[in-house]
C-alpha atoms as a PDB file:
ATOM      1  CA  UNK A   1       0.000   0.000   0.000  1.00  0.00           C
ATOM      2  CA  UNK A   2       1.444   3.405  -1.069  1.00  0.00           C
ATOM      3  CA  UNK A   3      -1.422   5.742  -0.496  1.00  0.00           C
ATOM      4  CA  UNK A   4      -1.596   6.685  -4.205  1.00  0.00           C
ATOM      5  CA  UNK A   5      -4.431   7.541  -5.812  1.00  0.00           C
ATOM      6  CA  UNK A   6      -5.896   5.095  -7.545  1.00  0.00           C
ATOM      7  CA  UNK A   7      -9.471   6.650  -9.485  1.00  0.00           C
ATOM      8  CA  UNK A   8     -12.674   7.396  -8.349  1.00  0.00           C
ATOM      9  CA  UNK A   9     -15.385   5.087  -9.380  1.00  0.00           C
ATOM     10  CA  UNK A  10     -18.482   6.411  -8.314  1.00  0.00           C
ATOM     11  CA  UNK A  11     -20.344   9.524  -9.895  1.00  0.00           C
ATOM     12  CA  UNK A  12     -23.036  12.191  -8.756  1.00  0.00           C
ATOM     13  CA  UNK A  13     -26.565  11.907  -9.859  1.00  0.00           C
ATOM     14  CA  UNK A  14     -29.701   9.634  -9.058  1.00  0.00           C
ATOM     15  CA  UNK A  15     -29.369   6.231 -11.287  1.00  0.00           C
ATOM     16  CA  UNK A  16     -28.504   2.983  -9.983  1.00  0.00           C
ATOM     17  CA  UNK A  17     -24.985   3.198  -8.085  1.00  0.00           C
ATOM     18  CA  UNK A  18     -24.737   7.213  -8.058  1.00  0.00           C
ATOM     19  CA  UNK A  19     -24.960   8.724  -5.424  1.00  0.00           C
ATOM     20  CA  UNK A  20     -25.974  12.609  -4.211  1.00  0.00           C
ATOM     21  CA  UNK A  21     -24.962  13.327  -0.624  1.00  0.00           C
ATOM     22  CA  UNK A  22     -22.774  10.572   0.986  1.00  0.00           C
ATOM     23  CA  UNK A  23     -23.109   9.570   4.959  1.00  0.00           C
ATOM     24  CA  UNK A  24     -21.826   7.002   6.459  1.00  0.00           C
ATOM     25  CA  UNK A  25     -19.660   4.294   4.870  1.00  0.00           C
ATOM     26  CA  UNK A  26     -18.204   1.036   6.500  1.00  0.00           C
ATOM     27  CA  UNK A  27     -16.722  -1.941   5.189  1.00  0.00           C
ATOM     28  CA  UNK A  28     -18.320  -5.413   5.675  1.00  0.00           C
ATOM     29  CA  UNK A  29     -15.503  -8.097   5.730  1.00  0.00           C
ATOM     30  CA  UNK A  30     -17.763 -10.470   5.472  1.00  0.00           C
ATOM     31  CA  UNK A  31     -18.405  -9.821   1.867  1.00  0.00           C
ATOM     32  CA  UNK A  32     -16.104  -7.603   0.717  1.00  0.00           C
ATOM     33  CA  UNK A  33     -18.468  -4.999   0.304  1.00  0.00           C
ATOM     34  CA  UNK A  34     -18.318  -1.357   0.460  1.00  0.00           C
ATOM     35  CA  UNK A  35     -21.058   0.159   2.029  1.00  0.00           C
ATOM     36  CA  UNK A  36     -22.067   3.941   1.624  1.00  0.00           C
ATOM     37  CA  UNK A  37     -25.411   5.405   2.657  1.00  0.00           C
ATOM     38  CA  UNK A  38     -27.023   8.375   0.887  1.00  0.00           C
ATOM     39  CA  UNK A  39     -28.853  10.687   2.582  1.00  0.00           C
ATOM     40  CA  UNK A  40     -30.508  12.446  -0.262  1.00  0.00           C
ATOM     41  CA  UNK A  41     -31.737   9.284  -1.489  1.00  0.00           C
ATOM     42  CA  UNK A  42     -32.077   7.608   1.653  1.00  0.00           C
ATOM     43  CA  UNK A  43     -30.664   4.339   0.217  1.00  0.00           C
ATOM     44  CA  UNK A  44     -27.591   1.728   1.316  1.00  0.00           C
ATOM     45  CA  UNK A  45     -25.807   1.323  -1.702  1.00  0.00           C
ATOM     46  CA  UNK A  46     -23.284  -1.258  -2.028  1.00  0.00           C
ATOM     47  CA  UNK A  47     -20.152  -1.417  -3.864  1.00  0.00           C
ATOM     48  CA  UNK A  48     -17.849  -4.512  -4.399  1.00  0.00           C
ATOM     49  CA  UNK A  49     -14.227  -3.650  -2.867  1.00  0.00           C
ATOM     50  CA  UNK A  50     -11.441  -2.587  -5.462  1.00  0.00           C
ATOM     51  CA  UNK A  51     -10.425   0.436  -7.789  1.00  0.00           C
ATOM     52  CA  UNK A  52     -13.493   0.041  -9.750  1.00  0.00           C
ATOM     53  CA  UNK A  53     -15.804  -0.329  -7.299  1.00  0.00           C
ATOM     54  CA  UNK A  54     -17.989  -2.073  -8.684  1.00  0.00           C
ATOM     55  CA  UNK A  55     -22.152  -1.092  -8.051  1.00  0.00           C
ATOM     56  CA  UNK A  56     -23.649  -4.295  -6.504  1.00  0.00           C
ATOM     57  CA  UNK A  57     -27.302  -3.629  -5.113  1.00  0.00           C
ATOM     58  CA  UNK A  58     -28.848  -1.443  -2.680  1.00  0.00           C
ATOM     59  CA  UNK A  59     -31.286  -0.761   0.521  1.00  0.00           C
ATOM     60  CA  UNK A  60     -33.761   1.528  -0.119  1.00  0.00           C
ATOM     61  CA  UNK A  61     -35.444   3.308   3.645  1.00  0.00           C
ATOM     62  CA  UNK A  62     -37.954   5.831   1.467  1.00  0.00           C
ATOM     63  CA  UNK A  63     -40.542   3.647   2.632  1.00  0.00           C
ATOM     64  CA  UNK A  64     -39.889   5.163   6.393  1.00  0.00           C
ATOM     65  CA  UNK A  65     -41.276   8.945   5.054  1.00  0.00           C
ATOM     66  CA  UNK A  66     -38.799  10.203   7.927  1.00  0.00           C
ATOM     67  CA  UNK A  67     -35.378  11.108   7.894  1.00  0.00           C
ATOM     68  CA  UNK A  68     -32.866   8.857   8.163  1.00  0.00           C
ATOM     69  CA  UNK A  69     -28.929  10.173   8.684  1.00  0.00           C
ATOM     70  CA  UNK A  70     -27.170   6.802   9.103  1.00  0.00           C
ATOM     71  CA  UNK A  71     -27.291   3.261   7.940  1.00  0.00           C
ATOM     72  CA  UNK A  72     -25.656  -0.119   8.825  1.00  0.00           C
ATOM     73  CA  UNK A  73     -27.255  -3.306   7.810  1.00  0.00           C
ATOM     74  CA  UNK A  74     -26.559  -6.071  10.769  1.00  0.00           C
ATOM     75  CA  UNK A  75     -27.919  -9.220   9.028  1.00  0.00           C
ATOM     76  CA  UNK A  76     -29.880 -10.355   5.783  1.00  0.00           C
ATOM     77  CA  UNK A  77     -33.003  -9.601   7.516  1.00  0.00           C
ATOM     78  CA  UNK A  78     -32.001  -6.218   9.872  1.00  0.00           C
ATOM     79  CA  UNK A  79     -30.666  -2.932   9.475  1.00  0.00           C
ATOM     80  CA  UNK A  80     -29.839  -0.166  12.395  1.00  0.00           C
ATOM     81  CA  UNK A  81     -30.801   3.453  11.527  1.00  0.00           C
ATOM     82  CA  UNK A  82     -29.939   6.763  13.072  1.00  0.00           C
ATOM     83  CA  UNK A  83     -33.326   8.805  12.356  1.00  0.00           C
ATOM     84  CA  UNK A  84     -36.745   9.962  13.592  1.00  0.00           C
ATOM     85  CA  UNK A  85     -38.370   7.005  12.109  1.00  0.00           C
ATOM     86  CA  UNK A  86     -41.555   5.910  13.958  1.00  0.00           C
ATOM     87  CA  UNK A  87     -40.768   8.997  16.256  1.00  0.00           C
ATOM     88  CA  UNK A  88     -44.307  11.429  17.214  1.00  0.00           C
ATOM     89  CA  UNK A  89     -43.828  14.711  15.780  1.00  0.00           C
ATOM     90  CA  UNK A  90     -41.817  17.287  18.044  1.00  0.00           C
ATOM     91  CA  UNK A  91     -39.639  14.356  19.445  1.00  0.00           C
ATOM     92  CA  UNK A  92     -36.399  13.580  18.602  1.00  0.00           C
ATOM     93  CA  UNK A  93     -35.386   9.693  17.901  1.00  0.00           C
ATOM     94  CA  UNK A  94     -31.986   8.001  17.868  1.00  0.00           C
ATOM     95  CA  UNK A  95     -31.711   4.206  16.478  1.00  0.00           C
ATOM     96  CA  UNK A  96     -34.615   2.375  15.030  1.00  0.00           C
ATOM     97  CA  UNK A  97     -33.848  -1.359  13.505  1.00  0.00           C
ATOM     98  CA  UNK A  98     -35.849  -2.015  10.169  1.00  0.00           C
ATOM     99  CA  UNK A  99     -36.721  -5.101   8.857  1.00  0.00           C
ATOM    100  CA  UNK A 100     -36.454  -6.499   4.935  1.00  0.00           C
ATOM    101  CA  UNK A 101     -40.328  -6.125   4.958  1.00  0.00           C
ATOM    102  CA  UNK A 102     -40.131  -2.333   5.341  1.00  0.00           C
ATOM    103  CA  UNK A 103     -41.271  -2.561   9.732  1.00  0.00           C
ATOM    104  CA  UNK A 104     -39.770  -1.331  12.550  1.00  0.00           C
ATOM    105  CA  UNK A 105     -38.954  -4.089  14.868  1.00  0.00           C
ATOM    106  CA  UNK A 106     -36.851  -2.400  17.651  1.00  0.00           C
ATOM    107  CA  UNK A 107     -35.666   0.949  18.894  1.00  0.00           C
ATOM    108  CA  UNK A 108     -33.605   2.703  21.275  1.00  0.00           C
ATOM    109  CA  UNK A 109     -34.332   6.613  21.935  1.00  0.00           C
ATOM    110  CA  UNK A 110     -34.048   7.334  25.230  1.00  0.00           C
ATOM    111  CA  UNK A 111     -30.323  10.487  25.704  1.00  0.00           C
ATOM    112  CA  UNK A 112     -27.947  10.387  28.510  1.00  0.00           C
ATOM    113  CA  UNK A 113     -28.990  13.959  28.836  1.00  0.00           C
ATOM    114  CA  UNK A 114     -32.444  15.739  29.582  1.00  0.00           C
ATOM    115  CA  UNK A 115     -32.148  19.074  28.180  1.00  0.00           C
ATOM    116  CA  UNK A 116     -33.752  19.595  25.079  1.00  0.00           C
ATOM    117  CA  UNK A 117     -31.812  22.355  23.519  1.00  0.00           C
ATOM    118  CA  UNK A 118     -28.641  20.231  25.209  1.00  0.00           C
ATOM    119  CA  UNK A 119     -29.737  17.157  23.189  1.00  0.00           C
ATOM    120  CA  UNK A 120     -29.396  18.504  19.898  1.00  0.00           C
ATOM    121  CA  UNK A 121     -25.677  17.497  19.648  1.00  0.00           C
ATOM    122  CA  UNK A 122     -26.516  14.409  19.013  1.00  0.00           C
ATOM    123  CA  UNK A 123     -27.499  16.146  15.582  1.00  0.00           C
ATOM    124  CA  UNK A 124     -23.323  16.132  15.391  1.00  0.00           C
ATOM    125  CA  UNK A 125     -21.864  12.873  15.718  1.00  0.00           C
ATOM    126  CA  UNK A 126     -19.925   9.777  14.880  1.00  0.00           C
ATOM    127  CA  UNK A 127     -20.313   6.039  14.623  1.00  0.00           C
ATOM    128  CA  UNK A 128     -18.662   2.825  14.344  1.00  0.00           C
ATOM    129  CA  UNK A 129     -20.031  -0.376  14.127  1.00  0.00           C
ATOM    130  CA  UNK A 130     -17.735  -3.567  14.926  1.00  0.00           C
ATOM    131  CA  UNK A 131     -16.975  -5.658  11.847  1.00  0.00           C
ATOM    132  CA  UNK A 132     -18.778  -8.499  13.547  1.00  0.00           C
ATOM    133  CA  UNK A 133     -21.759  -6.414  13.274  1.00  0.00           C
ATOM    134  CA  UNK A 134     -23.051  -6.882  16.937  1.00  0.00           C
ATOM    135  CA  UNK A 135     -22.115  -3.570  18.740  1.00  0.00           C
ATOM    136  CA  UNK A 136     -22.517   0.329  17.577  1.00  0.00           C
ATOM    137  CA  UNK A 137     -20.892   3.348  19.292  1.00  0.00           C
ATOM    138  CA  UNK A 138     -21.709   6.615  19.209  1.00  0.00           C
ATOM    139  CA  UNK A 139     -19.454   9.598  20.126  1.00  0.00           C
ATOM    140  CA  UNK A 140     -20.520  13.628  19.970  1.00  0.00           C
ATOM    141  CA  UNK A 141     -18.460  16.376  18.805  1.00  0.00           C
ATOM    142  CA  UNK A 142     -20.018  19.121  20.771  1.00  0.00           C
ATOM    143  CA  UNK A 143     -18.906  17.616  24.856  1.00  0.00           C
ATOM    144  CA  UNK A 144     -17.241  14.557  24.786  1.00  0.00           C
ATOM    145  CA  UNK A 145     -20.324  11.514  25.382  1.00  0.00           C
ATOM    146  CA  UNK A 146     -19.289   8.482  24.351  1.00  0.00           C
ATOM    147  CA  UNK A 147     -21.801   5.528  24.051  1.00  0.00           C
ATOM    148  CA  UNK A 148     -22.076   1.698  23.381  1.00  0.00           C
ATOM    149  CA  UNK A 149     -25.299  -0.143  21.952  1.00  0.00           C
ATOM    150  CA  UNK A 150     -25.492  -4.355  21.863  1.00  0.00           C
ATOM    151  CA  UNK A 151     -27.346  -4.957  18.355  1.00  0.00           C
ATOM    152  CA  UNK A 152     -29.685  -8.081  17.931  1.00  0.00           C
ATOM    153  CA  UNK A 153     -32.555  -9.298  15.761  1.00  0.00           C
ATOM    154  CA  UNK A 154     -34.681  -8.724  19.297  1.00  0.00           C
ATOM    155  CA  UNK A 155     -33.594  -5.222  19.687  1.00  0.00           C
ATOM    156  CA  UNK A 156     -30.963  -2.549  20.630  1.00  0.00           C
ATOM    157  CA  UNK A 157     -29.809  -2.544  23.995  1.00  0.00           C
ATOM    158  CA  UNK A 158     -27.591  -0.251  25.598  1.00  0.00           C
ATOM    159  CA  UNK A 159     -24.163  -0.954  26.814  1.00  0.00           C
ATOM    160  CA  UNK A 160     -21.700   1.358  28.004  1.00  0.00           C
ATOM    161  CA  UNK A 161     -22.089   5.483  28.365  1.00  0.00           C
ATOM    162  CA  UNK A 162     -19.270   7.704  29.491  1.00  0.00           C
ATOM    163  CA  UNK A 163     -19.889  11.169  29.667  1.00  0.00           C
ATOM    164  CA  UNK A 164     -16.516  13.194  30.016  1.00  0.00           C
ATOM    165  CA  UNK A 165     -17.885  16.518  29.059  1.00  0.00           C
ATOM    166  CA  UNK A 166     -21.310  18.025  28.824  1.00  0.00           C
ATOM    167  CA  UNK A 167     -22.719  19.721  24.926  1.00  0.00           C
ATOM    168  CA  UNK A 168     -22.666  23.552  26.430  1.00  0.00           C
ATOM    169  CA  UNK A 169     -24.284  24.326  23.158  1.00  0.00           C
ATOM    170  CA  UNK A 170     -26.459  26.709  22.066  1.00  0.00           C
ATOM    171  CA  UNK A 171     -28.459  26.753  18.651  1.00  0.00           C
ATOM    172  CA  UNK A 172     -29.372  29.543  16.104  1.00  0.00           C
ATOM    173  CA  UNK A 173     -31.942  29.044  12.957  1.00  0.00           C
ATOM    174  CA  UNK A 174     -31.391  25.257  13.831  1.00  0.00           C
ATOM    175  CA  UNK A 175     -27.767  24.952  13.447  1.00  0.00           C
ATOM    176  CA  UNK A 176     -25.750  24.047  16.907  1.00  0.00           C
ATOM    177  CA  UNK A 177     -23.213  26.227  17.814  1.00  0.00           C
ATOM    178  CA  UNK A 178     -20.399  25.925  20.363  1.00  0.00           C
ATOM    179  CA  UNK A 179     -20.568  28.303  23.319  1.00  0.00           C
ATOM    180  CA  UNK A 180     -17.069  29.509  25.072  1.00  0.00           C
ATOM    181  CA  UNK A 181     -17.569  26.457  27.955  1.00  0.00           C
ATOM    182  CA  UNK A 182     -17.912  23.981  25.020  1.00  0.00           C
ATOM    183  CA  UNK A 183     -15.477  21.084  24.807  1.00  0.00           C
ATOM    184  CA  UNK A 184     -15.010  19.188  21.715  1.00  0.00           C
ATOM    185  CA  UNK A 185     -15.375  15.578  21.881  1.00  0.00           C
ATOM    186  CA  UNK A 186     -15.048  12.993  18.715  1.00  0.00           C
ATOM    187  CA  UNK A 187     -14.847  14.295  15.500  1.00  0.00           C
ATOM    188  CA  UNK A 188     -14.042  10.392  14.572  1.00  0.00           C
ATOM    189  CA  UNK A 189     -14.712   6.717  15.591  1.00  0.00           C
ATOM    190  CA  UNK A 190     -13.526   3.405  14.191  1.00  0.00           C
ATOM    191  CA  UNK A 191     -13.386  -0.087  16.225  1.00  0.00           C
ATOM    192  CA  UNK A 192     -12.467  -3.273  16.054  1.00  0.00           C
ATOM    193  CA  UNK A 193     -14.421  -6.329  17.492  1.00  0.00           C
ATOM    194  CA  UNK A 194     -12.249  -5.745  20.979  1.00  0.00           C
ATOM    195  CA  UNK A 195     -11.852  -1.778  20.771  1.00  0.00           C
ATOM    196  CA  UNK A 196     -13.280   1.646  20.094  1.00  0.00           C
ATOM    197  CA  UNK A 197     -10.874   4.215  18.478  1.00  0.00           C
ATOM    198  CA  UNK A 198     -11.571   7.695  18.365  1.00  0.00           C
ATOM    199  CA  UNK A 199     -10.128  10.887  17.775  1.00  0.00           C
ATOM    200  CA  UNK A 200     -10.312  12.950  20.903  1.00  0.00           C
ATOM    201  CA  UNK A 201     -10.147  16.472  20.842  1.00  0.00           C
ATOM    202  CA  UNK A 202     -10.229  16.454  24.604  1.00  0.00           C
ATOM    203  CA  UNK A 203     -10.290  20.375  24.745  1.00  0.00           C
ATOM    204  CA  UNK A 204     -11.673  23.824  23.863  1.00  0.00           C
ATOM    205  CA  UNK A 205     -10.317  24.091  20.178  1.00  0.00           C
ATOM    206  CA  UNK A 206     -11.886  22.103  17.359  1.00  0.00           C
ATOM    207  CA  UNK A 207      -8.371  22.128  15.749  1.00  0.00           C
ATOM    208  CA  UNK A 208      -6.242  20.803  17.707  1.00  0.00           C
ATOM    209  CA  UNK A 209      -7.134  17.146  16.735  1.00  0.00           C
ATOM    210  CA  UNK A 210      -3.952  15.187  17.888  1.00  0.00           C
ATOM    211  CA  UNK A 211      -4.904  12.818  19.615  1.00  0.00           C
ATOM    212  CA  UNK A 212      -5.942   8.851  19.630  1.00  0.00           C
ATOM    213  CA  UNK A 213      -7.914   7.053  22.828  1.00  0.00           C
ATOM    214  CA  UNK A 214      -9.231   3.687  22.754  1.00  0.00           C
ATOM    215  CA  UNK A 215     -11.888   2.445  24.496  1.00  0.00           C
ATOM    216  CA  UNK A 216     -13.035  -1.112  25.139  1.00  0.00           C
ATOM    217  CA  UNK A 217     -16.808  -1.483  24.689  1.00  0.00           C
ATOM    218  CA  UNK A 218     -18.082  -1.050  27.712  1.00  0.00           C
ATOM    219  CA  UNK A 219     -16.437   2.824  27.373  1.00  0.00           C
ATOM    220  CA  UNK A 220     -13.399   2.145  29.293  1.00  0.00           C
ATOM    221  CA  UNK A 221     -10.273   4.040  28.609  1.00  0.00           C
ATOM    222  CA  UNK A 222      -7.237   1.671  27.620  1.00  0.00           C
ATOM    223  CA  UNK A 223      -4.784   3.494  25.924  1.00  0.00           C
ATOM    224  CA  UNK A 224      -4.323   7.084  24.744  1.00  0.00           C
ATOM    225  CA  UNK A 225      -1.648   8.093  22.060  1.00  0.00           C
ATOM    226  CA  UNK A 226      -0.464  11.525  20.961  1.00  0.00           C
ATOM    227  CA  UNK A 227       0.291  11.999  17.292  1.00  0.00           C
ATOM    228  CA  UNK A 228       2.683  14.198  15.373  1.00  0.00           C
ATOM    229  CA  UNK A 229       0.116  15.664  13.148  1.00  0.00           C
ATOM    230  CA  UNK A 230      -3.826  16.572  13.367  1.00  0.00           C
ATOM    231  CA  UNK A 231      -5.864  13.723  12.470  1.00  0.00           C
ATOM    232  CA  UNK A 232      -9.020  14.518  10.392  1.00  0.00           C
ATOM    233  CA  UNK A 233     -10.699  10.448  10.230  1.00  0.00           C
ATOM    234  CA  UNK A 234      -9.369   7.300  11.210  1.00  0.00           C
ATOM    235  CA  UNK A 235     -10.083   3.690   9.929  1.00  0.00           C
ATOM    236  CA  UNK A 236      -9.176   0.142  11.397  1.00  0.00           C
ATOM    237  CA  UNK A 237      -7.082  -2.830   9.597  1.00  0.00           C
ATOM    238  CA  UNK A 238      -9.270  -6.115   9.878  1.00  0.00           C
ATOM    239  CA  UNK A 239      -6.167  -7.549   9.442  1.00  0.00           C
ATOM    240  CA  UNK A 240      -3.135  -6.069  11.168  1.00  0.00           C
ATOM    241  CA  UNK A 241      -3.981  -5.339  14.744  1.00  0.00           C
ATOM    242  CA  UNK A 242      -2.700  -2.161  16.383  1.00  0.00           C
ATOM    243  CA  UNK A 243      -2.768  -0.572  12.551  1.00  0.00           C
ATOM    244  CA  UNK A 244      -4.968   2.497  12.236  1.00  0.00           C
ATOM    245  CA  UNK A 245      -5.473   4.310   8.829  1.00  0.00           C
ATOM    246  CA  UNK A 246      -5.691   8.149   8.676  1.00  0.00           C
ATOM    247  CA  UNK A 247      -6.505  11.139   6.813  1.00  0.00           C
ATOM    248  CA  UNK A 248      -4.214  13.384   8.162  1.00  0.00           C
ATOM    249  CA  UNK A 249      -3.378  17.569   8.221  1.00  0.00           C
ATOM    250  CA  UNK A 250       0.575  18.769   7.273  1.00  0.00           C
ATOM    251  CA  UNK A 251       2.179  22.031   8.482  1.00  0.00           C
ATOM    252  CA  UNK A 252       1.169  23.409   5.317  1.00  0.00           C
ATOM    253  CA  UNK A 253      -2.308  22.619   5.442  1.00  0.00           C
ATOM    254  CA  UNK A 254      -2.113  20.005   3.249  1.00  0.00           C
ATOM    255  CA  UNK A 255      -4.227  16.145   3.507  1.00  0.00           C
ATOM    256  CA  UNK A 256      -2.560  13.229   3.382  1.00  0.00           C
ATOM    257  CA  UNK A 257      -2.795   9.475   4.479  1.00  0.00           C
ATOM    258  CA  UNK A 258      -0.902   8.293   6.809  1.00  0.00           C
ATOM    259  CA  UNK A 259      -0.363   5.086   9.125  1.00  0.00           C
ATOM    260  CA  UNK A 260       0.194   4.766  13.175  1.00  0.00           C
ATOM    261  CA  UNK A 261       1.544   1.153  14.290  1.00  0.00           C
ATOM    262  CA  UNK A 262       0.232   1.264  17.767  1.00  0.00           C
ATOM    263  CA  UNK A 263       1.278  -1.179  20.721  1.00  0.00           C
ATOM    264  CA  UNK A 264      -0.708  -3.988  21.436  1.00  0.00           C
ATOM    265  CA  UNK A 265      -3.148  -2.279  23.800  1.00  0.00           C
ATOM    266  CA  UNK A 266      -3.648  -5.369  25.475  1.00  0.00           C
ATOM    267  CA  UNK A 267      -0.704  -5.546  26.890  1.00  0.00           C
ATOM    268  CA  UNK A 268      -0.664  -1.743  28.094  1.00  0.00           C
ATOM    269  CA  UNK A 269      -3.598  -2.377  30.513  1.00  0.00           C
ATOM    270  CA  UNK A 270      -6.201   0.499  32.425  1.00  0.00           C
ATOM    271  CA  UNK A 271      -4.339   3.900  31.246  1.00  0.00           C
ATOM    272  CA  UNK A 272      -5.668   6.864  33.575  1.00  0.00           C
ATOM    273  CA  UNK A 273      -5.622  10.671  32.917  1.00  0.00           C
ATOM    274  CA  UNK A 274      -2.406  10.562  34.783  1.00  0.00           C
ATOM    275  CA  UNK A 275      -0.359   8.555  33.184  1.00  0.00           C
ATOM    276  CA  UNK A 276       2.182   9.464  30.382  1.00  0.00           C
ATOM    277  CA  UNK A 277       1.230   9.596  27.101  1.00  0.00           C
ATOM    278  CA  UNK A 278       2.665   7.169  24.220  1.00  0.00           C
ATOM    279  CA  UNK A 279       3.769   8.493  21.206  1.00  0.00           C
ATOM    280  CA  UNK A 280       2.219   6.854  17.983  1.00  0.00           C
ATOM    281  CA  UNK A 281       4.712   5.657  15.342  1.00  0.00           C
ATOM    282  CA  UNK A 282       3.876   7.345  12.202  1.00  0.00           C
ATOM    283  CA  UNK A 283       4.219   6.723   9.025  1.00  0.00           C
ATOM    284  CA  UNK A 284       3.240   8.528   5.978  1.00  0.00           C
ATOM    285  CA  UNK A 285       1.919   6.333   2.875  1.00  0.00           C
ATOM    286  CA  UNK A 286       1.520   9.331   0.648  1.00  0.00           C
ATOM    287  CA  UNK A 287       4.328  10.162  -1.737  1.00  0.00           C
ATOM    288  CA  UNK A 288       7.068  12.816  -0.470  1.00  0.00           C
ATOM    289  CA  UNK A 289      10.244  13.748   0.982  1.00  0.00           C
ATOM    290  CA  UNK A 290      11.394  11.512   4.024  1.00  0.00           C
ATOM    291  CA  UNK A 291      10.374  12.064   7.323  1.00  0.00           C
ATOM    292  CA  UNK A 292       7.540  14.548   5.864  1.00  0.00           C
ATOM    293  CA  UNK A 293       3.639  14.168   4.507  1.00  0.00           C
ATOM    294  CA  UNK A 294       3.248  14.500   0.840  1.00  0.00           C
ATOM    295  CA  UNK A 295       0.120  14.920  -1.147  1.00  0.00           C
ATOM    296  CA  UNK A 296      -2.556  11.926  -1.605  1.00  0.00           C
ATOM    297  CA  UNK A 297      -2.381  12.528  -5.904  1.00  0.00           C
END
């Protein structure tokens, strides 16, 4: 792997395979399938892995009438949505499971906090889903809440909630805004079937994004590592353990991809806010001089 560009397979528009605005996409290892959810045309469409990408079928949640801002199919029969679907007007939902036959057959919408005008950040945030498709987490950018889900055929059930900071937002024609007490949480998750890895801000400004902490699923701190550069998104390896793929920011304001070889956080045990922090090995994939990020293409 080199981090060179490859092409770009996929095009803008409405026909079978094109997509409009892109949400959430994840990987299922099972199949080999790249899945990316649209949520202008509120459908899963799925893509087989490789440089063409090549369009292989779809799940379509118009039949819902609500809006729908995530997808994740769990099994043949069951996907997990983040939406208001089935929610009364005027309240806010969270995660609904759907069914093949177009019915809702489980939800979870109850918030770790009460405040209505505090709730909103969960307008703003991130998921993961484990590649053995039985757990979701859920981290906000606006306070730091960080929160675990169990997902079954019977149901989602919750699992693990750690709330580190509280929103302190404040919102204006429906946006959310950050207010001077606000601090910034996840602005990305991936996980493994034994960990949750997120970028943690961990502090009062949104761009100083340098730093990984993993979590075990119950919301547990493990390990956290400080990296050499800002980190925009981060990915897993299904294969390589302690591998994390990023999208990273240079000096120069520049993206590129780069690669962090962390420990085996196993071995590291229960890390507390005390204790040092570890220093991710990084190393850039993108083309460029040694010991510096180059440009993706």
């Amino acid at each position: 792997v080199s981090g060179e560009f490859v092409r770009s397979a996929v095009r803008r528009g409405r026909g079978p395979g094109e997509l409009l605005m892109p949400g959430n996409m994840y990987y299922d290892n099972e199949t080999g399938t790249i899945c990316i959810y649209d949520i202008r045309q509120m459908r899963l469409q799925k893509y087989a892995a490789g440089p063409d990408m090549e369009y292989t079928g779809s799940l379509d949640f118009g039949w819902t009438g609500n809006s729908i801002r995530n997808a994740w199919q769990i099994t043949e029969n069951i996907s997990v949505v983040n939406g208001q679907t089935g929610m009364d007007a005027g309240k806010q939902g969270r995660l609904q499971l759907l069914s093949a036959d177009n019915r809702i057959v489980g939800s979870w919408n109850m918030f770790p906090i009460g405040d209505k005008i505090q709730r909103r950040t969960y307008f703003n945030t991130v998921f993961t889903m484990s590649p053995d498709r039985t757990k979701l987490a859920e981290g906000t950018l606006f306070g730091a809440i960080l929160e675990t889900f169990d997902l079954r055929e019977a149901g989602i059930a919750g699992h693990g909630c750690r709330m580190f900071y509280p929103p302190s937002i404040e919102t204006s024609g429906g946006v959310v805004l950050d207010t001077p007490e606000t601090v910034f949480g996840f602005p990305s998750l991936c996980s493994t079937d034994e960990y949750v890895y997120g970028v943690f801000i961990n502090g009062k400004n949104p761009d100083d994004f340098n730093n990984i902490s993993v979590f075990d699923w119950e919301g547990n701190e493990v390990a956290t590592y400080e990296t050499d550069c800002n980190v925009l998104r981060i990915c897993c390896s299904s294969e390589d353990k302690g591998c994390l793929y990023a999208v990273a920011v240079t000096p120069d304001k520049d993206f590129c991809l780069v690669s962090f070889n962390l420990p085996d956080v196993a071995s590291l045990g229960r890390c507390t806010q005390v204790d040092p922090i570890l220093e991710a090995n990084v190393e850039a994939l993108a083309r460029g001089e040694s010991g510096s990020f180059g440009p993706l293409c």
